[in-house]
Protein backbone atom coordinates (compact mmCIF):
# COMPACT_ATOMS: atom_id res chain seq x y z
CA UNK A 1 0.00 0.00 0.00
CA UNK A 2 1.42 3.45 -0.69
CA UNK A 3 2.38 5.79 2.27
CA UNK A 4 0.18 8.58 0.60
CA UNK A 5 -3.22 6.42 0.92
CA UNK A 6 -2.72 5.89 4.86
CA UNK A 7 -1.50 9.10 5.20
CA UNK A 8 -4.69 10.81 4.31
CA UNK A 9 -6.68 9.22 6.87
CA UNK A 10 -6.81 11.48 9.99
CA UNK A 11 -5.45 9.66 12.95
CA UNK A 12 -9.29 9.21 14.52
CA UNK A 13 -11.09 8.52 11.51
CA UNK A 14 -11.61 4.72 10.17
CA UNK A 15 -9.61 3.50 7.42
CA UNK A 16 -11.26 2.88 4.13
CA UNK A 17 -12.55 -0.73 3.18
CA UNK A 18 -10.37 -0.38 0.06
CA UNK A 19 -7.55 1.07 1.96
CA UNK A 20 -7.95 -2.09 4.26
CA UNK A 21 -7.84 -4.71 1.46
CA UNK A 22 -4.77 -3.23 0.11
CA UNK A 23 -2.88 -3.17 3.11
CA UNK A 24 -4.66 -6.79 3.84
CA UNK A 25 -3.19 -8.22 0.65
CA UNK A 26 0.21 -6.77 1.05
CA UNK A 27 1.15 -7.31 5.05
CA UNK A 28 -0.49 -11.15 4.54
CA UNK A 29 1.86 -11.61 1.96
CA UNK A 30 4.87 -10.15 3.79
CA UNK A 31 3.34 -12.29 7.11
CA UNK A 32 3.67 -15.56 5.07
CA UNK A 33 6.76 -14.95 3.36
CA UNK A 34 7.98 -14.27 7.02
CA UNK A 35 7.13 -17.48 8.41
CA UNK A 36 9.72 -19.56 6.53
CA UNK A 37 12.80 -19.01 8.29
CA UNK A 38 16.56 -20.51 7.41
CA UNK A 39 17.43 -24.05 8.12
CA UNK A 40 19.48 -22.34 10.82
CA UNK A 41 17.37 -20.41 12.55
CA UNK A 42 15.25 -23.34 12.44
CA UNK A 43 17.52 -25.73 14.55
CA UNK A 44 19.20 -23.47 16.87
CA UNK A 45 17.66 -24.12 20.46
CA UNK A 46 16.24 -21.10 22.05
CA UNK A 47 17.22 -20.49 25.71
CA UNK A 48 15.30 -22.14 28.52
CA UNK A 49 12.50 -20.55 29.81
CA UNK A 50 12.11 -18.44 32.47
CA UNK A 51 9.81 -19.08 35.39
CA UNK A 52 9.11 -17.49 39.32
CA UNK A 53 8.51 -19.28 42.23
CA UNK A 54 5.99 -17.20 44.80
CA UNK A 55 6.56 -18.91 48.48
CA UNK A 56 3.37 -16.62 49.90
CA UNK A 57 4.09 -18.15 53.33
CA UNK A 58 6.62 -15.35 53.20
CA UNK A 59 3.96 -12.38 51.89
CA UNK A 60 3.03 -10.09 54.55
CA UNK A 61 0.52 -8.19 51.46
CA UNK A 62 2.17 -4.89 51.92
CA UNK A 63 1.68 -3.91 48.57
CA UNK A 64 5.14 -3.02 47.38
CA UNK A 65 4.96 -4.95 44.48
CA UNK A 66 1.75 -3.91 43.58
CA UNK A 67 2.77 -0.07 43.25
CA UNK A 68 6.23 -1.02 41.97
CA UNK A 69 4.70 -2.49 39.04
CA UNK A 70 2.26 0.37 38.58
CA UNK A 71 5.00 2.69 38.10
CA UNK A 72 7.54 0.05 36.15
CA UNK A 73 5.17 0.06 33.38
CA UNK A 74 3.13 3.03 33.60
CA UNK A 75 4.42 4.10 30.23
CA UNK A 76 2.68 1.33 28.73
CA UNK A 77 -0.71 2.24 29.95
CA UNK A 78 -2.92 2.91 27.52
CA UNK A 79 -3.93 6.22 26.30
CA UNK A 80 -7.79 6.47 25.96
CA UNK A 81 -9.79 8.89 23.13
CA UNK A 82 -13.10 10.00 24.25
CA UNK A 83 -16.02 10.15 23.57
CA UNK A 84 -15.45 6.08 23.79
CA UNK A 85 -17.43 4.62 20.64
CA UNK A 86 -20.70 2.78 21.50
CA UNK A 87 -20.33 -0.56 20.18
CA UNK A 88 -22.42 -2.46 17.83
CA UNK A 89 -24.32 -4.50 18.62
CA UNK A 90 -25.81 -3.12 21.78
CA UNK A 91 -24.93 -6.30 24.05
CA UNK A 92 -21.19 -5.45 23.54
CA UNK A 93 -20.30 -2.82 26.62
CA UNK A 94 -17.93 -0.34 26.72
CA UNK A 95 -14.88 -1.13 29.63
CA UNK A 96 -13.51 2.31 30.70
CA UNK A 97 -10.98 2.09 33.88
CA UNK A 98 -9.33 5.55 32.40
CA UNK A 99 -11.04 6.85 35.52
CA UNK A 100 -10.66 4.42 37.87
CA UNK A 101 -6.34 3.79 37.55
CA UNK A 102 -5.65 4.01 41.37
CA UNK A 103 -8.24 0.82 41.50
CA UNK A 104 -5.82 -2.12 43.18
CA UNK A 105 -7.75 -4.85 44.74
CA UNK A 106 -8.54 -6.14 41.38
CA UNK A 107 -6.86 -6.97 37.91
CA UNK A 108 -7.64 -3.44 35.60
CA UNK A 109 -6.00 -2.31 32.66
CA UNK A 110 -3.94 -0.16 34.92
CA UNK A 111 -3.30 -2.65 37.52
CA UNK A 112 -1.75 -5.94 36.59
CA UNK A 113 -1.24 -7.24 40.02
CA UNK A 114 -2.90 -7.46 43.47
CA UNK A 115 -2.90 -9.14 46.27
CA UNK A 116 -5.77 -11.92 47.14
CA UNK A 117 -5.61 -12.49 51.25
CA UNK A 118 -7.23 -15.88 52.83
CA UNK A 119 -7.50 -16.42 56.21
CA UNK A 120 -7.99 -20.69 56.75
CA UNK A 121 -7.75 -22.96 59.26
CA UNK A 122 -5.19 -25.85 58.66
CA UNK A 123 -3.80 -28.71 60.61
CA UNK A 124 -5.66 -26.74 63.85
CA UNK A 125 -3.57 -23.85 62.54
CA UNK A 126 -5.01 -20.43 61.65
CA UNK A 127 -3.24 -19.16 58.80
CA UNK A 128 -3.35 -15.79 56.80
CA UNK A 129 -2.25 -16.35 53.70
CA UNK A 130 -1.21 -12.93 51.00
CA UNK A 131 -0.97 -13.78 47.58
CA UNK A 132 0.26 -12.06 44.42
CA UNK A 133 -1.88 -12.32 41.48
CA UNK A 134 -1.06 -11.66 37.95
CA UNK A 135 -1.08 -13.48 34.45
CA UNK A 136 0.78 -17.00 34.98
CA UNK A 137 2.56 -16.92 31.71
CA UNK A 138 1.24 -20.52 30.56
CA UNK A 139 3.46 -22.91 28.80
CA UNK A 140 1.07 -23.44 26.47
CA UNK A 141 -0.89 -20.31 26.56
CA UNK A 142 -4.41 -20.42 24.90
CA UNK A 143 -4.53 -17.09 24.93
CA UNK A 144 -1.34 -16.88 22.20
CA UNK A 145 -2.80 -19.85 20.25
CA UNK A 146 -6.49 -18.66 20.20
CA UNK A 147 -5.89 -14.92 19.47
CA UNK A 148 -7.74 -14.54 15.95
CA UNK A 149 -5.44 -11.11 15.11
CA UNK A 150 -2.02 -12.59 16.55
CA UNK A 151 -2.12 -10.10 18.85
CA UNK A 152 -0.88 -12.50 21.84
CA UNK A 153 1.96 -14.17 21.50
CA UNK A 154 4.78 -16.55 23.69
CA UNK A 155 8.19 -15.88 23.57
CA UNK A 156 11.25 -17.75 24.05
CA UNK A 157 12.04 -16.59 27.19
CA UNK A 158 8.23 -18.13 28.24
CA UNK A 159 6.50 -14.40 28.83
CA UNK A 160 3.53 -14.41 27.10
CA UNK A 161 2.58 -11.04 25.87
CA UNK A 162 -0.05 -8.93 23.98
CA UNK A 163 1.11 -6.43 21.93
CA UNK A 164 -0.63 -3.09 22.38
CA UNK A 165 0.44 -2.15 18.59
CA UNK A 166 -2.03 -4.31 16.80
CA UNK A 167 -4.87 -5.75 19.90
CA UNK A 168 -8.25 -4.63 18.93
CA UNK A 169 -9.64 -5.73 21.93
CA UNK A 170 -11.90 -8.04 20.79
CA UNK A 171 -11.66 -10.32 24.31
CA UNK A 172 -10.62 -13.42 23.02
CA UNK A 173 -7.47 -14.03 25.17
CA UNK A 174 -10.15 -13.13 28.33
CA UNK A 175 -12.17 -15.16 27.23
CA UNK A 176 -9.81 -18.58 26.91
CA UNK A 177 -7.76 -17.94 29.50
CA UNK A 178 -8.92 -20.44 32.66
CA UNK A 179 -7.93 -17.74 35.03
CA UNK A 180 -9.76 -14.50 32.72
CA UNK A 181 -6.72 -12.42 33.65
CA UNK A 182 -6.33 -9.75 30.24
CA UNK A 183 -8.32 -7.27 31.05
CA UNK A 184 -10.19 -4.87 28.28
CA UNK A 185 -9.47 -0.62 28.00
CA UNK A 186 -12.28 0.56 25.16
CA UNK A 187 -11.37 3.77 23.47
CA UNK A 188 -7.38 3.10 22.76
CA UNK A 189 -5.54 0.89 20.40
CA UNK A 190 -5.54 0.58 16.49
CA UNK A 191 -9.36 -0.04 16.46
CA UNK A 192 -10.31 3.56 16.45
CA UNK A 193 -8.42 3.93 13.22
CA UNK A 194 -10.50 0.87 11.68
CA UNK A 195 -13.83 0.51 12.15
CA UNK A 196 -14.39 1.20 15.79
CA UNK A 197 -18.48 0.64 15.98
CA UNK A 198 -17.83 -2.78 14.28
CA UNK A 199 -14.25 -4.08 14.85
CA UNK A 200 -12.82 -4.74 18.42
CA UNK A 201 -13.38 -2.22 21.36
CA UNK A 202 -10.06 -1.33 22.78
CA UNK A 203 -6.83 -3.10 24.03
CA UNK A 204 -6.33 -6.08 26.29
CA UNK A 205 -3.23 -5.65 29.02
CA UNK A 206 -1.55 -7.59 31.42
CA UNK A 207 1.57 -8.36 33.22
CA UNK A 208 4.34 -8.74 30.92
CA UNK A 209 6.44 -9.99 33.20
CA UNK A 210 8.94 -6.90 32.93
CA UNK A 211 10.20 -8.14 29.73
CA UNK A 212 11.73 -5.04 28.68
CA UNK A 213 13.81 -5.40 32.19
CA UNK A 214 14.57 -8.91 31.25
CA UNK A 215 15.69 -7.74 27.68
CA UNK A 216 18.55 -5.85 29.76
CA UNK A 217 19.43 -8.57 32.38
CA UNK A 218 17.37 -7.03 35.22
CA UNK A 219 14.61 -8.74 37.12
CA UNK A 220 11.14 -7.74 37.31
CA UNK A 221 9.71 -4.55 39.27
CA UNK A 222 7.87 -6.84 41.61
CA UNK A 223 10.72 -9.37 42.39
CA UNK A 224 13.58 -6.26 42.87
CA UNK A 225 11.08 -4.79 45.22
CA UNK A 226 9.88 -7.02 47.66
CA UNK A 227 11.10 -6.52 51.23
CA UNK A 228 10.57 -10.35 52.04
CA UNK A 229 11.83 -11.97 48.89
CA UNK A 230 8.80 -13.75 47.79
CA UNK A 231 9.47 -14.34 44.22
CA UNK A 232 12.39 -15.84 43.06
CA UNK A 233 12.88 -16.14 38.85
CA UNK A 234 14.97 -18.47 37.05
CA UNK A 235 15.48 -21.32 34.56
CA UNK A 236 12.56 -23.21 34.32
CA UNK A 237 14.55 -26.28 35.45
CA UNK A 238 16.33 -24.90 38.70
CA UNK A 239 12.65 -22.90 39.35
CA UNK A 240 10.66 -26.73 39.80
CA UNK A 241 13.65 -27.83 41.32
CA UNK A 242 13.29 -25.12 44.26
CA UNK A 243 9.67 -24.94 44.12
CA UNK A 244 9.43 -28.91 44.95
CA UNK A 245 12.33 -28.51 47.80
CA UNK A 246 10.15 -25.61 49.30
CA UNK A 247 7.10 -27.44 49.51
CA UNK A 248 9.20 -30.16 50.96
CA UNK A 249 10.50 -28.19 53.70
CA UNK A 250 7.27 -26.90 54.70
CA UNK A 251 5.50 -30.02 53.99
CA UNK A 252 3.24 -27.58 51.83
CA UNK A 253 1.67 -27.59 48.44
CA UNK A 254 2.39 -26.13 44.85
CA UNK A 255 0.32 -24.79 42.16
CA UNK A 256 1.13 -23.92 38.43
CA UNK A 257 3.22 -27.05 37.87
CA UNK A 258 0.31 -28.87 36.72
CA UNK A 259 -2.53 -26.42 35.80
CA UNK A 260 -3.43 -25.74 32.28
CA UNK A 261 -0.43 -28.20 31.29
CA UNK A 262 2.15 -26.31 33.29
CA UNK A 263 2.69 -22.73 33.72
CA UNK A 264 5.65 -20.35 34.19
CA UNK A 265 4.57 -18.92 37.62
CA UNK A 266 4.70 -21.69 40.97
CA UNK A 267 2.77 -20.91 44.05
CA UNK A 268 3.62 -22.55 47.08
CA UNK A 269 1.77 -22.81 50.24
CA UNK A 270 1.79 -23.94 53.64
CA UNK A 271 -2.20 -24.35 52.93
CA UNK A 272 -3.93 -26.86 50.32
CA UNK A 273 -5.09 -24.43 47.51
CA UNK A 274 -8.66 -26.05 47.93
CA UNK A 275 -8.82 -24.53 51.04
CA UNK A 276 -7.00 -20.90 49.31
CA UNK A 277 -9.47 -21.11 46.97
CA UNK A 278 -12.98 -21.43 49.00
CA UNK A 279 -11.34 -18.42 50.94
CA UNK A 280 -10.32 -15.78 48.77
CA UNK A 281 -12.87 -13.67 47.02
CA UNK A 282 -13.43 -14.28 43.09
CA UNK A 283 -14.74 -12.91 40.49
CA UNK A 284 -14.40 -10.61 37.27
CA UNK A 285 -10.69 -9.42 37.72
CA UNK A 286 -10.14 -11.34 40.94
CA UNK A 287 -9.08 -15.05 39.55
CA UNK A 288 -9.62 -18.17 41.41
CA UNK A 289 -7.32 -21.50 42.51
CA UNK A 290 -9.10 -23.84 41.63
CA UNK A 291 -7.49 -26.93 39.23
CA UNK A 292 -7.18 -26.65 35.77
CA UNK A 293 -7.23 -29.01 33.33
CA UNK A 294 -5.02 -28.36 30.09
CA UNK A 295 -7.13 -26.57 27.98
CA UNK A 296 -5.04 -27.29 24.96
CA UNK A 297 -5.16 -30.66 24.86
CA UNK A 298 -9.16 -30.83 23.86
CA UNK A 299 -9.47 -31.94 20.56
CA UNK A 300 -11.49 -29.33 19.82
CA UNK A 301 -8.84 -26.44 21.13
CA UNK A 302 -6.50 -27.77 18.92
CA UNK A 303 -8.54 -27.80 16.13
CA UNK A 304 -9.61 -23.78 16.50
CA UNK A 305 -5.38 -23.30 17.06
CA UNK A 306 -4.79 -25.21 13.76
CA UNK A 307 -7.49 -23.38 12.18
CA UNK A 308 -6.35 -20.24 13.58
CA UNK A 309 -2.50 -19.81 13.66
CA UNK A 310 -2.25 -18.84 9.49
CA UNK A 311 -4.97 -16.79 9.66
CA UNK A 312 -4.01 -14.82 12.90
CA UNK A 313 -0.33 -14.79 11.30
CA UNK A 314 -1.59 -12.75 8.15
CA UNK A 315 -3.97 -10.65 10.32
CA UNK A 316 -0.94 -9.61 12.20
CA UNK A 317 0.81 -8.70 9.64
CA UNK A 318 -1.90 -6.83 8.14
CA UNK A 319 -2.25 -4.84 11.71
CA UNK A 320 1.29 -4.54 12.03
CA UNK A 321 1.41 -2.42 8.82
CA UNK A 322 -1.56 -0.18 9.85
CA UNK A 323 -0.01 0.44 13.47
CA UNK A 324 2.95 1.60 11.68
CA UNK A 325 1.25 3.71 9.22
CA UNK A 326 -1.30 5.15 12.67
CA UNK A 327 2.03 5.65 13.99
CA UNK A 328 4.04 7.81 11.27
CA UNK A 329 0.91 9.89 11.29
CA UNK A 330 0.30 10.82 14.35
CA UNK A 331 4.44 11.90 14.12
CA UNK A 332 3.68 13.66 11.34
């Protein structure tokens, strides 16, 4: 597509269909050419993953983290356009937390971690137990496989992250996830510049897991933070390893190792997380402990990732080259 035919759109105003279909045709092509990669690339091994191990024995819920990670990644908050389209049809609502950012005993756009707090009764022991919530970077992350744009995505250092650049907020990655952890901003993100009564509503966000901190060799905000050293992040390997000799030692229990086939953040506990889980308060932005199966090993999941993963791969190329163009506008 030429630079002159984005260019003319104002940076609110929709793109044209025909402007769409060209850039469509182009980016797909560009997003399937890109998939075929060397023989090299192909075979070298990418790094082990990186996971954290949360002993919340330790957490006395003072909140550190929570604010550290608030201002570690403030500058990817999202930026929100009012007056917020009404969506089409009626039945799909608006989610508007511009006003609300100091919210933090809940998952928001604007807050990617709080703390949960259960107070149980175990082994004739009264325990209050503080726990850190945030997206548990799956190892096999429906929310990366499912995304119909390619907007979500795992990388090879196991964070599983949604780019802001080319989400439309359409839910999806809410919506699969067992935990419902991304939460929705209407009124930001690429959609405006599309068709914003019709296509998407917004951006999805949650933790990244720092990973422009890991890019340089730091840890994340939360972990550098903490004044009882709750989290500890390494190798994948070395992280079970600990997270089994912990539970050991405390004759306690984990969870992550198992749900959703495995995940890249470990609780451990003192308490049985059945007993967490009937104690801590739930519901929309405040995710459970309960077991979970793994969702992507249902016939049916597989199927929609199959069916999925070419089209998503085209669609983010297609987004990525509108983004870009949104971008150089708005420079302009």
């Amino acid at each position: 597509m030429k630079k002159s035919s984005i260019n003319k759109t104002s940076s609110n105003s929709p793109i044209s269909r025909r402007s769409f279909l060209k850039v469509f045709g182009a980016a797909g092509a560009t997003a399937c050419a890109s998939t075929v990669r060397p023989a090299e690339a192909q075979t070298k091994q990418p790094k082990e993953e990186l996971m954290t191990v949360l002993d919340i024995s330790k957490c006395i819920g003072c909140g550190e983290c929570v604010a550290a990670c608030k201002d570690s990644n403030a500058h990817k908050f999202p930026t929100v356009s009012k007056p917020i389209p009404k969506m089409f049809p009626p039945r799909v609502k608006v989610e508007d937390w511009s006003d609300k950012k100091d919210v933090d005993n809940r998952l928001t756009p604007y807050n990617w971690l709080y703390i949960q707090t259960a107070e149980v009764e175990h082994n004739n022991e009264e325990y209050e137990i503080n726990i850190p919530r945030r997206c548990l970077h799956c190892t096999n992350p429906p929310c990366a496989n499912l995304c119909p744009w390619g907007a979500a995505r795992k990388e090879d250092s196991g964070i599983v992250r949604i780019s802001e650049d080319i989400c439309l907020g359409g839910a999806k990655c809410r919506t699969v996830c067992p935990w419902h952890i991304p939460q929705r901003q209407s009124g930001a993100g690429l959609y405006l510049n599309l068709l914003p009564r019709f296509a998407g509503n917004g951006t999805m966000l949650k933790c990244d897991r720092c990973y422009d901190k890991i890019a340089q060799g730091e840890q994340p905000a939360c972990i550098t933070v903490c004044p009882e050293n709750v989290q500890r992040i390494g190798s994948r390997s070395k992280m079970i390893a600990y997270a089994k000799d912990l539970a050991a030692s405390m004759n306690g229990f984990i969870y992550g190792l198992e749900e959703n086939g495995g995940t890249n953040t470990i609780y451990v506990s003192p308490v049985p997380f059945e007993k967490l889980n009937k104690a801590i308060e739930k519901g929309k932005g405040k995710p459970h402990l309960a077991p979970v199966e793994n969702s992507m090993a249902k016939e049916e999941t597989l199927t929609s990732a199959l069916i999925a993963a070419p089209i998503a791969g085209v669609a983010a190329g297609v987004l990525k080259v509108l983004s870009d163009a949104r971008k150089e506008k708005n420079n302009d």
